[in-house]
N, C-alpha and C. Protein backbone atom coordinates (compact mmCIF):
# COMPACT_ATOMS: atom_id res chain seq x y z
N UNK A 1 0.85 -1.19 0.00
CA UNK A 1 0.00 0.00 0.00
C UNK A 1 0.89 1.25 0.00
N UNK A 2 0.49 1.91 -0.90
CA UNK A 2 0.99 3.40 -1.29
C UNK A 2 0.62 4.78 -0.33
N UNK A 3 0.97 5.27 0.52
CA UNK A 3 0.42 6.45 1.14
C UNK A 3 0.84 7.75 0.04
N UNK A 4 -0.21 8.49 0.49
CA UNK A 4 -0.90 9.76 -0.38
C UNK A 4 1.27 10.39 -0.21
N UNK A 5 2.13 10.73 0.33
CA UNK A 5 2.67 11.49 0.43
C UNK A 5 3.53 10.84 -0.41
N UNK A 6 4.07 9.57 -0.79
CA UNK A 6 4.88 8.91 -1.51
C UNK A 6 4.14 8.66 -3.16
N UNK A 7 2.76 8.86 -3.14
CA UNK A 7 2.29 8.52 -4.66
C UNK A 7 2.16 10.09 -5.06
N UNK A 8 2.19 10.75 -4.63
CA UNK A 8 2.50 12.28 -4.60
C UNK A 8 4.38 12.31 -5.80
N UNK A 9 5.05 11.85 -5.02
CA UNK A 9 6.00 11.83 -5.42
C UNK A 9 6.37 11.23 -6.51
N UNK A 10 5.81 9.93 -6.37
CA UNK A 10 5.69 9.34 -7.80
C UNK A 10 4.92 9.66 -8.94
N UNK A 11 4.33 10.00 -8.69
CA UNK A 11 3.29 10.61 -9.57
C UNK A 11 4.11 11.75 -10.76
N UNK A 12 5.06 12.65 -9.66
CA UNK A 12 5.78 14.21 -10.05
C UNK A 12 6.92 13.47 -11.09
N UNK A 13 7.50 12.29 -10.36
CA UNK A 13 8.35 11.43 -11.06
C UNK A 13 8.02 10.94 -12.13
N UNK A 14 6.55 10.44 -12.63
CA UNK A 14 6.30 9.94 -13.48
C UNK A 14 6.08 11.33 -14.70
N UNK A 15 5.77 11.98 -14.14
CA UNK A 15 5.52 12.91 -15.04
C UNK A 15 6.81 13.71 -15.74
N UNK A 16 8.09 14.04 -15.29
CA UNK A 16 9.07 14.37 -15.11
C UNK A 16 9.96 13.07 -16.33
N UNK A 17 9.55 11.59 -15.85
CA UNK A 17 9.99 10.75 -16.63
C UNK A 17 9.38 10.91 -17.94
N UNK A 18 7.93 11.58 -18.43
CA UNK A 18 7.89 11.40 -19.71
C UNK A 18 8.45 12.84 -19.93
N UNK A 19 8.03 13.57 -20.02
CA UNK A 19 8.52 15.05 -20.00
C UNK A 19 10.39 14.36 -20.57
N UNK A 20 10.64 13.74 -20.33
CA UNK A 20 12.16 13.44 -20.48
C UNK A 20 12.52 13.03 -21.59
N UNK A 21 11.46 11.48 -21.95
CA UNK A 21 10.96 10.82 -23.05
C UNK A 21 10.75 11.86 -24.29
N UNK A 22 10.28 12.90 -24.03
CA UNK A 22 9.69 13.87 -25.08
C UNK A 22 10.23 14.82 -25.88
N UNK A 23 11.30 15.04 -24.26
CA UNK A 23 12.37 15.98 -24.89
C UNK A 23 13.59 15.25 -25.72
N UNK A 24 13.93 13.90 -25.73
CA UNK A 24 14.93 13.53 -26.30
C UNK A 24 14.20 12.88 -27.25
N UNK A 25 12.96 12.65 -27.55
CA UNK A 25 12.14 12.44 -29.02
C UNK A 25 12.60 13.88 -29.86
N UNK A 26 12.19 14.92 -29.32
CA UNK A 26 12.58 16.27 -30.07
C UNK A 26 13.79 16.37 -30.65
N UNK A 27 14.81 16.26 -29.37
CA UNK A 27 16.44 16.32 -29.88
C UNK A 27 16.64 14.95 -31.11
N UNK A 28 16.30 14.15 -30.55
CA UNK A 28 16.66 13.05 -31.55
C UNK A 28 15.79 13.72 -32.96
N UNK A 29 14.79 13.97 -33.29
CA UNK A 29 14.44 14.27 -34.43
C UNK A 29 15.12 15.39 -35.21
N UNK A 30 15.66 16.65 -34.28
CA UNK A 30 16.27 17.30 -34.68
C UNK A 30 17.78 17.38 -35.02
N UNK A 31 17.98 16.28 -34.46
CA UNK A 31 19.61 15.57 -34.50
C UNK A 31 19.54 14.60 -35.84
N UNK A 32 18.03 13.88 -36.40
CA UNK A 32 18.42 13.32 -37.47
C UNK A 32 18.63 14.05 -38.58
N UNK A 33 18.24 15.32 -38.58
CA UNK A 33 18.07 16.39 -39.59
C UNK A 33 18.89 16.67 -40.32
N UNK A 34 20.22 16.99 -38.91
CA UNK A 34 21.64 17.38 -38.67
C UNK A 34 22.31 16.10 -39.50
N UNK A 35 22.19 14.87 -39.33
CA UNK A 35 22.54 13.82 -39.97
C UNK A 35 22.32 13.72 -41.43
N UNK A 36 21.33 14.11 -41.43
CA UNK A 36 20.95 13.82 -43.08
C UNK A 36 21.54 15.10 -43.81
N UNK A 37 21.93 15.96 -43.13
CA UNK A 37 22.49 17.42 -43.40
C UNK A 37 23.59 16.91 -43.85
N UNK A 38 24.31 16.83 -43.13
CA UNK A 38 25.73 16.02 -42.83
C UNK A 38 26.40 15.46 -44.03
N UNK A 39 25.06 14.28 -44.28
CA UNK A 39 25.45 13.18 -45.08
C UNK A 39 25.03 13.94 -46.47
N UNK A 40 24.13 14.82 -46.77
CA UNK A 40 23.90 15.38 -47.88
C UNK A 40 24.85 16.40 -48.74
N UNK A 41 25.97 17.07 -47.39
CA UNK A 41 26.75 18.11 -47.68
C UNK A 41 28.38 17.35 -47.90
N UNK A 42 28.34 16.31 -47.14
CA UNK A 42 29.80 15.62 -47.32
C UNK A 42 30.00 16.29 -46.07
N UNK A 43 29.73 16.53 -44.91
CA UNK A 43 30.35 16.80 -43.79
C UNK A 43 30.41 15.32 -42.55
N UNK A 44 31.74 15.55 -41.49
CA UNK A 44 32.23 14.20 -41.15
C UNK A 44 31.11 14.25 -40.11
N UNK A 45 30.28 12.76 -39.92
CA UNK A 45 28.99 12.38 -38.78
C UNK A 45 29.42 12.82 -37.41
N UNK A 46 30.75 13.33 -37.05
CA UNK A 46 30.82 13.51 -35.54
C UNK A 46 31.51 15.05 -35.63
N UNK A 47 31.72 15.76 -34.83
CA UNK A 47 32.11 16.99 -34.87
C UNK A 47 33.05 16.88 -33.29
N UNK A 48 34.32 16.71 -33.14
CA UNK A 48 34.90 16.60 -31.35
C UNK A 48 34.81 18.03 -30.78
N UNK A 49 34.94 19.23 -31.62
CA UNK A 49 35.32 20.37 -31.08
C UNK A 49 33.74 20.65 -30.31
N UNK A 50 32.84 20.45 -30.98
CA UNK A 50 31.46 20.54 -30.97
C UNK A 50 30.95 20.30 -29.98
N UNK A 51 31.41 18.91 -29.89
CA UNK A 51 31.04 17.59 -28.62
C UNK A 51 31.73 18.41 -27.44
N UNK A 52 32.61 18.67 -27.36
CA UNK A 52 33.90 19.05 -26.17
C UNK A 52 33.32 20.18 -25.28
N UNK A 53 32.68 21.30 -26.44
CA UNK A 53 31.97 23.11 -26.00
C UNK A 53 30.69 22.50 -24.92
N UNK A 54 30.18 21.29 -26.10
CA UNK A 54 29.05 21.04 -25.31
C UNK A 54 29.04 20.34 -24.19
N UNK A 55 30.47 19.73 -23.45
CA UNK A 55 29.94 18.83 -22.56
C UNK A 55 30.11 19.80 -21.41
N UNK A 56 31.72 20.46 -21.88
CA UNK A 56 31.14 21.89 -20.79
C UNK A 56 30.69 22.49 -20.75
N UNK A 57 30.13 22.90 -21.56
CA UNK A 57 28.49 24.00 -21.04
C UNK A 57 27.80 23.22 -20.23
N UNK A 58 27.49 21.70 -20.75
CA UNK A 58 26.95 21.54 -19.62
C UNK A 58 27.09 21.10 -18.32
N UNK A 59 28.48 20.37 -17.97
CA UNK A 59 28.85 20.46 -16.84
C UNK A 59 28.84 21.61 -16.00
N UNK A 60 29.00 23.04 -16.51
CA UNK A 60 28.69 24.13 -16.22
C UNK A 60 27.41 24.51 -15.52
N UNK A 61 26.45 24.06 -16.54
CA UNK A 61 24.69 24.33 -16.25
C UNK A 61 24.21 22.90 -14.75
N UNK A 62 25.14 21.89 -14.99
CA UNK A 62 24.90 20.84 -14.09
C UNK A 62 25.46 21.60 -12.27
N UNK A 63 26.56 22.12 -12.98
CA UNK A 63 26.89 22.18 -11.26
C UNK A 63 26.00 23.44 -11.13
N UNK A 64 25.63 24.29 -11.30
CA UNK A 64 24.35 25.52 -11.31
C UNK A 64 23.43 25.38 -10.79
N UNK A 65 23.20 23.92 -10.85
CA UNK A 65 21.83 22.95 -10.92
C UNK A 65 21.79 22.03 -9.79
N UNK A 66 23.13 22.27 -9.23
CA UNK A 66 23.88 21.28 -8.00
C UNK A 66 23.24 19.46 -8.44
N UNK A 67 23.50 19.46 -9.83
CA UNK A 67 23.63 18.25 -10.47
C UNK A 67 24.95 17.72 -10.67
N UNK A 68 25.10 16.03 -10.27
CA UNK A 68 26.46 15.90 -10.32
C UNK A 68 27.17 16.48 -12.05
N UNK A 69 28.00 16.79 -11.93
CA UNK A 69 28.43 17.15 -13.06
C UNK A 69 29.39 16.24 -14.29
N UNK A 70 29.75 15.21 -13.51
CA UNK A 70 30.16 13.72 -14.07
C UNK A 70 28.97 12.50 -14.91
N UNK A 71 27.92 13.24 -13.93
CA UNK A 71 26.99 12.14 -14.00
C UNK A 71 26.43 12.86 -15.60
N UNK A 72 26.30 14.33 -15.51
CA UNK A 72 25.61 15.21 -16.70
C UNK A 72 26.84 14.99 -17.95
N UNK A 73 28.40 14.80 -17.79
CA UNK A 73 29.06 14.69 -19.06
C UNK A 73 28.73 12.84 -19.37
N UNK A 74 28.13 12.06 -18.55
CA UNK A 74 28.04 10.22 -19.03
C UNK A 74 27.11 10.97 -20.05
N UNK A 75 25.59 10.92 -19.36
CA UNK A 75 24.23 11.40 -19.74
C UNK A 75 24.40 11.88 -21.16
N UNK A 76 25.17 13.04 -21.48
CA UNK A 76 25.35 13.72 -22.53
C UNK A 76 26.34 12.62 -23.66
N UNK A 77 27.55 12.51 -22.96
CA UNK A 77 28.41 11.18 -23.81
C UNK A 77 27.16 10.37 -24.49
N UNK A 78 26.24 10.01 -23.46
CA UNK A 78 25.88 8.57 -24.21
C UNK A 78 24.74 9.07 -25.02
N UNK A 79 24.48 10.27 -24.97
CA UNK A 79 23.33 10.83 -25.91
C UNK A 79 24.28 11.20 -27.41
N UNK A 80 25.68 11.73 -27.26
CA UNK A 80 26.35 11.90 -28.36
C UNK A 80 26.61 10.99 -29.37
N UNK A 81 26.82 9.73 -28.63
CA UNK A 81 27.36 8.48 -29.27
C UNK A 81 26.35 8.01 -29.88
N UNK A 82 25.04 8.09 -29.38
CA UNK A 82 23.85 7.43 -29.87
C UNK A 82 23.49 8.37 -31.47
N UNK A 83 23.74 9.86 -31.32
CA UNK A 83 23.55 10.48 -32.43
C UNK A 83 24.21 10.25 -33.19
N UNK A 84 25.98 10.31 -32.83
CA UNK A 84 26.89 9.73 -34.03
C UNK A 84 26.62 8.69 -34.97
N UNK A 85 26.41 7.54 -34.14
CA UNK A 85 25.92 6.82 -34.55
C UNK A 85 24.92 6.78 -35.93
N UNK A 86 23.49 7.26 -35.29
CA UNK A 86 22.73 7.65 -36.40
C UNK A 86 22.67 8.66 -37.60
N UNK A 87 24.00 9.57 -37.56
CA UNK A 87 24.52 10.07 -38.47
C UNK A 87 25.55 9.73 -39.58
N UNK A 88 26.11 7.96 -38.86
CA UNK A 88 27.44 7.31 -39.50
C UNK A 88 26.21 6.46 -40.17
N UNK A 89 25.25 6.05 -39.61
CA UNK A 89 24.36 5.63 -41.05
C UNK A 89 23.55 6.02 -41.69
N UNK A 90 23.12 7.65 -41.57
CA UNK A 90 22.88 8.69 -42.35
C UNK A 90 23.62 8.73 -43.56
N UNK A 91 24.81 8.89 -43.14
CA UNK A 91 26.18 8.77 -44.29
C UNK A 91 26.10 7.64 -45.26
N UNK A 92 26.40 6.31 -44.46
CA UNK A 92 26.22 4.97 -44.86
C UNK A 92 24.58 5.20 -45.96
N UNK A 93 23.86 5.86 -46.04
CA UNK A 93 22.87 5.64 -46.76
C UNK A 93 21.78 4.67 -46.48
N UNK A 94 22.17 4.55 -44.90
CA UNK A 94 20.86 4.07 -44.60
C UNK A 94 20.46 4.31 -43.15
């Protein structure tokens, strides 16, 4: 059994979890764009200088946020890799 003060919480959590879902539906759509950009112009699927600005900015915005700031450059890493990815077979032509 669930008391009102803990399904309260979950509840904020659940909502917070799609809200999350939604926003990286967006980025990802707007990241395939960038891919097909990419692959249309002859430009290389990963960019490091790019990747590098961005992980500190946001380690920046993380500690601001008194978010671990290790935990915000994985988070971001593994969101990069996942785009690379779908931009190295953007390229690949498929």
């Amino acid at each position: 059994m669930t008391d009102d003060i803990l399904g309260r919480y979950r509840e904020s959590i659940d909502n917070i979890d799609a809200a999350l879902i939604f926003m990286l539906a967006e980025r990802f759509k707007v990241t395939k764009a960038v891919g097909e950009y990419k692959a249309t112009t002859g430009l290389p699927p990963a960019d490091p200088g790019r990747e590098q600005v961005q992980i500190e900015r946001l380690r920046s915005l993380a500690k601001s946020a008194n978010l671990d700031p290790d935990f915000s450059e994985k988070f971001l890493r593994f969101i990069i890799d996942e785009v690379i990815h779908h931009h190295r077979k953007a390229k690949a032509g498929g």
